[in-house]
PDB file of N, CA and C in Angstrom:
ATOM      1  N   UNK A   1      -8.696   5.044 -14.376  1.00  0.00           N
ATOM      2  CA  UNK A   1      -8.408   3.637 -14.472  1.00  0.00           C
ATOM      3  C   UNK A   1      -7.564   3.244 -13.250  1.00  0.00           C
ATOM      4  N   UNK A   2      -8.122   2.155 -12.397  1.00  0.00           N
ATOM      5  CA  UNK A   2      -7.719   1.833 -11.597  1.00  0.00           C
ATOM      6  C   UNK A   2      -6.449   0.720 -11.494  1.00  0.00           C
ATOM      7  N   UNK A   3      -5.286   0.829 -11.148  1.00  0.00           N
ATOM      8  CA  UNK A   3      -4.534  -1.030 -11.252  1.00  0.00           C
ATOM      9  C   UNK A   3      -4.184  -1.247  -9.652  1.00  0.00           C
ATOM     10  N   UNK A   4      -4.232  -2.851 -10.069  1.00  0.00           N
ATOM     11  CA  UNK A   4      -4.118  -3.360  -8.911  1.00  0.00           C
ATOM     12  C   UNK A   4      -2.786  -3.771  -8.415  1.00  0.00           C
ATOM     13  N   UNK A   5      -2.341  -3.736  -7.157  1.00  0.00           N
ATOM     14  CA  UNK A   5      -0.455  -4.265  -7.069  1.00  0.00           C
ATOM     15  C   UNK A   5      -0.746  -4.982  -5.743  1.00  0.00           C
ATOM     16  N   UNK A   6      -0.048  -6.158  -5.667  1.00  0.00           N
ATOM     17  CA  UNK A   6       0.323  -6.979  -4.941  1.00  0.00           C
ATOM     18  C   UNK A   6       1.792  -6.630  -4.192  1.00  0.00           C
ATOM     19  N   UNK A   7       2.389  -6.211  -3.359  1.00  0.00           N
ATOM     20  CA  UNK A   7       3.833  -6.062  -3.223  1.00  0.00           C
ATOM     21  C   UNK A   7       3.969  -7.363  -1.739  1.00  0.00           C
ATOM     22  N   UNK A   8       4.812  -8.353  -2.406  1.00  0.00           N
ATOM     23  CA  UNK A   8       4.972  -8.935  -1.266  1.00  0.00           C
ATOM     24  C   UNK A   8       6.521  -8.799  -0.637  1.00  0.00           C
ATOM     25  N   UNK A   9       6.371  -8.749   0.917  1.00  0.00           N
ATOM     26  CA  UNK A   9       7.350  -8.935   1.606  1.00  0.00           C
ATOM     27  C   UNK A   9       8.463 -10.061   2.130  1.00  0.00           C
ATOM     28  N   UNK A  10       9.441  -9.789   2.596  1.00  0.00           N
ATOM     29  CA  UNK A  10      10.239 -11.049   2.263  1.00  0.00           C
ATOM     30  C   UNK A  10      10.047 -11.532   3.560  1.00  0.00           C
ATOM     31  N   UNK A  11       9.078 -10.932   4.537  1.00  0.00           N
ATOM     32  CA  UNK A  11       9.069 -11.465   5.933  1.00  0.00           C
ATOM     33  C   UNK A  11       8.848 -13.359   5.757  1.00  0.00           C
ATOM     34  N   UNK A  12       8.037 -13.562   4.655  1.00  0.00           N
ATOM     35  CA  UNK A  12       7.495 -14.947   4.629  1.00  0.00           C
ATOM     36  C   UNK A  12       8.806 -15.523   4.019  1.00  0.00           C
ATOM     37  N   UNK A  13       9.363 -15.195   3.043  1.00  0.00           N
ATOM     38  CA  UNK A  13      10.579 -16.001   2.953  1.00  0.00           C
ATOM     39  C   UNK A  13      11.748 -16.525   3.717  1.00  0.00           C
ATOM     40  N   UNK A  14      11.919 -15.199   4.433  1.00  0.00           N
ATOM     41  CA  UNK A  14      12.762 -15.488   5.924  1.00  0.00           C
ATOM     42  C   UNK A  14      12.030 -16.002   6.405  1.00  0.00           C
ATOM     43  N   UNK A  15      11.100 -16.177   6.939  1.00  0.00           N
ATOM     44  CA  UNK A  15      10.490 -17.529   8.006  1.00  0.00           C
ATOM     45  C   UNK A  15      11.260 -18.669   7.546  1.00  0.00           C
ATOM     46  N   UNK A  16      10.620 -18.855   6.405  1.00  0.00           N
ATOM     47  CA  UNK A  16      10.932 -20.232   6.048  1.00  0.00           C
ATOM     48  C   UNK A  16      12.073 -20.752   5.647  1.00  0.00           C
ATOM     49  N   UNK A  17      13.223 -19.850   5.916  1.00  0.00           N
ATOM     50  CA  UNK A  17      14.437 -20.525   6.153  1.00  0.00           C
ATOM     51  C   UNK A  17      14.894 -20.554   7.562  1.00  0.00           C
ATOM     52  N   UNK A  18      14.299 -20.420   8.445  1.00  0.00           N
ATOM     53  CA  UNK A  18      15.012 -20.580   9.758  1.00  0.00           C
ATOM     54  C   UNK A  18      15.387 -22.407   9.905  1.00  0.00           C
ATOM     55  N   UNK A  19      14.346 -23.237   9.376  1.00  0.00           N
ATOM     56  CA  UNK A  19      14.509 -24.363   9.721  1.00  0.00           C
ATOM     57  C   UNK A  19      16.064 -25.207   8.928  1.00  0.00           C
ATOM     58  N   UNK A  20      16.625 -24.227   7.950  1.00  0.00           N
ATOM     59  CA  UNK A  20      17.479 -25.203   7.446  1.00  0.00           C
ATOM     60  C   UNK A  20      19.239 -24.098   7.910  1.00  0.00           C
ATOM     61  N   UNK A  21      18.827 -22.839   8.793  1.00  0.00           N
ATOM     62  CA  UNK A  21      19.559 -22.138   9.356  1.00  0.00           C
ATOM     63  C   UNK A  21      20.461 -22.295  10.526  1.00  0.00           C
ATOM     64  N   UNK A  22      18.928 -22.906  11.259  1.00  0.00           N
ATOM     65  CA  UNK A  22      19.674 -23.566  12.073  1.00  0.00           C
ATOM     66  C   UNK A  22      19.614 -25.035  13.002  1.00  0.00           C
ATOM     67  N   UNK A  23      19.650 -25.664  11.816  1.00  0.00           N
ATOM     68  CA  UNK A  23      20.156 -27.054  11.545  1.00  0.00           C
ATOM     69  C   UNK A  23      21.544 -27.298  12.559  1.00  0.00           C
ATOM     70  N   UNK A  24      21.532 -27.899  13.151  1.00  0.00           N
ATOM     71  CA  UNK A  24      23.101 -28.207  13.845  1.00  0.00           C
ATOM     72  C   UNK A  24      23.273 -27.215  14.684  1.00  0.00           C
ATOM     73  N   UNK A  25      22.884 -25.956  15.128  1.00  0.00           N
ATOM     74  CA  UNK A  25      23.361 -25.129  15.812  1.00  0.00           C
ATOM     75  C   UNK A  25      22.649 -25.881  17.767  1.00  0.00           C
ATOM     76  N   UNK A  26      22.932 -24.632  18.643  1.00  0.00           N
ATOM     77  CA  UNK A  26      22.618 -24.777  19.608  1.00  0.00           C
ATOM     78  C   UNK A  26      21.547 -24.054  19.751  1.00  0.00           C
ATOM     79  N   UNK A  27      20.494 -24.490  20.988  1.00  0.00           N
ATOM     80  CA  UNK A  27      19.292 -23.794  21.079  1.00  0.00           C
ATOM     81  C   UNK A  27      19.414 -22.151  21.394  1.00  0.00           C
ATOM     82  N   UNK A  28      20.088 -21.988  22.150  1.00  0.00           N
ATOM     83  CA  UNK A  28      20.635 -20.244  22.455  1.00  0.00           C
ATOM     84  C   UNK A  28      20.892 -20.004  20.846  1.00  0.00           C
ATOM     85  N   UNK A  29      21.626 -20.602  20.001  1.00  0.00           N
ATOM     86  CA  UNK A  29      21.822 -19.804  19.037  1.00  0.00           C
ATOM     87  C   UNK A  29      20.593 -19.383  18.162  1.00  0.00           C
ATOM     88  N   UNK A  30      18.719 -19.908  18.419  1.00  0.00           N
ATOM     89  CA  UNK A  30      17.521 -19.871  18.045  1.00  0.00           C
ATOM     90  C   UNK A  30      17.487 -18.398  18.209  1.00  0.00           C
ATOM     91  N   UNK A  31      17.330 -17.602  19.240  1.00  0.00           N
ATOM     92  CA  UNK A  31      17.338 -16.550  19.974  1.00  0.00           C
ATOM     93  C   UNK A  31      17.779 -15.802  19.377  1.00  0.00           C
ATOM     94  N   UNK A  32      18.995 -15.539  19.112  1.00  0.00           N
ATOM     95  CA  UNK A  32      19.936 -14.846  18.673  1.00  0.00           C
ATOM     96  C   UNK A  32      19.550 -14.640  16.612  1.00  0.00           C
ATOM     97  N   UNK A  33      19.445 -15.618  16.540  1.00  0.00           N
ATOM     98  CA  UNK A  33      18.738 -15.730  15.396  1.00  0.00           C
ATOM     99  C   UNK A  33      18.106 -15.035  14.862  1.00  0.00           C
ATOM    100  N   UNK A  34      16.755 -15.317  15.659  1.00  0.00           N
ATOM    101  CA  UNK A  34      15.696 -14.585  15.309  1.00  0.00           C
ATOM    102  C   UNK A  34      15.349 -13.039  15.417  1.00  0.00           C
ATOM    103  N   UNK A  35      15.953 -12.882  16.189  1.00  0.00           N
ATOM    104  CA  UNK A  35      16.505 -11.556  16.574  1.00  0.00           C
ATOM    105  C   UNK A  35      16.826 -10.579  15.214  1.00  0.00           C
ATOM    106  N   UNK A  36      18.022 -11.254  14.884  1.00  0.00           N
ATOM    107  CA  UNK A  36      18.846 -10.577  13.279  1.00  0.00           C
ATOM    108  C   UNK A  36      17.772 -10.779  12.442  1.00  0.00           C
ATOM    109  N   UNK A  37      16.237 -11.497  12.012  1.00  0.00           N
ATOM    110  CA  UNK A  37      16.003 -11.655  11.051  1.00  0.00           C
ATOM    111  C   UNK A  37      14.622 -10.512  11.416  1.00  0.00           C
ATOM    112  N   UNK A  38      14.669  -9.102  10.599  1.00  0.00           N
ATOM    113  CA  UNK A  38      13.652  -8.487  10.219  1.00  0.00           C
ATOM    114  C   UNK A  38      12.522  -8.913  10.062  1.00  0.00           C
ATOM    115  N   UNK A  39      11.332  -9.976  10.142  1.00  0.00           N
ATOM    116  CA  UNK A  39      10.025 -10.499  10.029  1.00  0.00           C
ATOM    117  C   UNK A  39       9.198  -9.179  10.947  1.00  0.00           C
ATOM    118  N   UNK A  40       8.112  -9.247  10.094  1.00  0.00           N
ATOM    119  CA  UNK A  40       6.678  -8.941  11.106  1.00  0.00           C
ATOM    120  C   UNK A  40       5.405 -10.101  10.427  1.00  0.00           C
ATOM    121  N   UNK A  41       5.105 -10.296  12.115  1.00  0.00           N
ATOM    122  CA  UNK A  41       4.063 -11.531  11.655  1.00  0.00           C
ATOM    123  C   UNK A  41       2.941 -11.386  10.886  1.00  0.00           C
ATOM    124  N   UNK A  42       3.026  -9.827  10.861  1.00  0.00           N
ATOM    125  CA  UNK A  42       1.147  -9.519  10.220  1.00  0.00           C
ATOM    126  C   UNK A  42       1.666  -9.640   8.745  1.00  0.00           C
ATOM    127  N   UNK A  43       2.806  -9.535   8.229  1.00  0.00           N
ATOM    128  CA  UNK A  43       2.979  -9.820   6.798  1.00  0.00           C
ATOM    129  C   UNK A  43       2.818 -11.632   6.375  1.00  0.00           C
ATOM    130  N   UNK A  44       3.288 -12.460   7.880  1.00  0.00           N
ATOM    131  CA  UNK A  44       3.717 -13.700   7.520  1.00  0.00           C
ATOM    132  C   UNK A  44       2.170 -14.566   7.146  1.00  0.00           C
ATOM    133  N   UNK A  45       1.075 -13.798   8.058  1.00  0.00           N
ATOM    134  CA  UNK A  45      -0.628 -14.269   8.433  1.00  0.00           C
ATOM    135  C   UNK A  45      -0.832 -14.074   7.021  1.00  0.00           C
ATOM    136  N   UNK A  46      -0.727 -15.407   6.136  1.00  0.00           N
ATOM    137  CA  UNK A  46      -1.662 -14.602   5.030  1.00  0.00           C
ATOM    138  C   UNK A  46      -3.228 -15.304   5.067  1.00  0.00           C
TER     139      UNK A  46
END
């Protein structure tokens, strides 16, 4: 008997807070940012 699992990653959730992250900051601080946040895009492509 076969089961099926879905495991999703939090790469897509972190995406989608960058926009309220960095709100008010400076553009250098984009960079720096993104940097600290663990994503891989092939998880984000759904």
């Amino acid at each position: 008997m076969s089961y099926r699992t879905r495991i999703r990653t939090p790469s897509y959730a972190h995406l989608q807070q960058i926009p309220a992250a960095i709100r008010g900051s400076l553009v250098s601080d984009l960079i720096v940012y993104l940097g600290s946040i663990d994503f891989v895009m092939s998880d984000v492509d759904r």
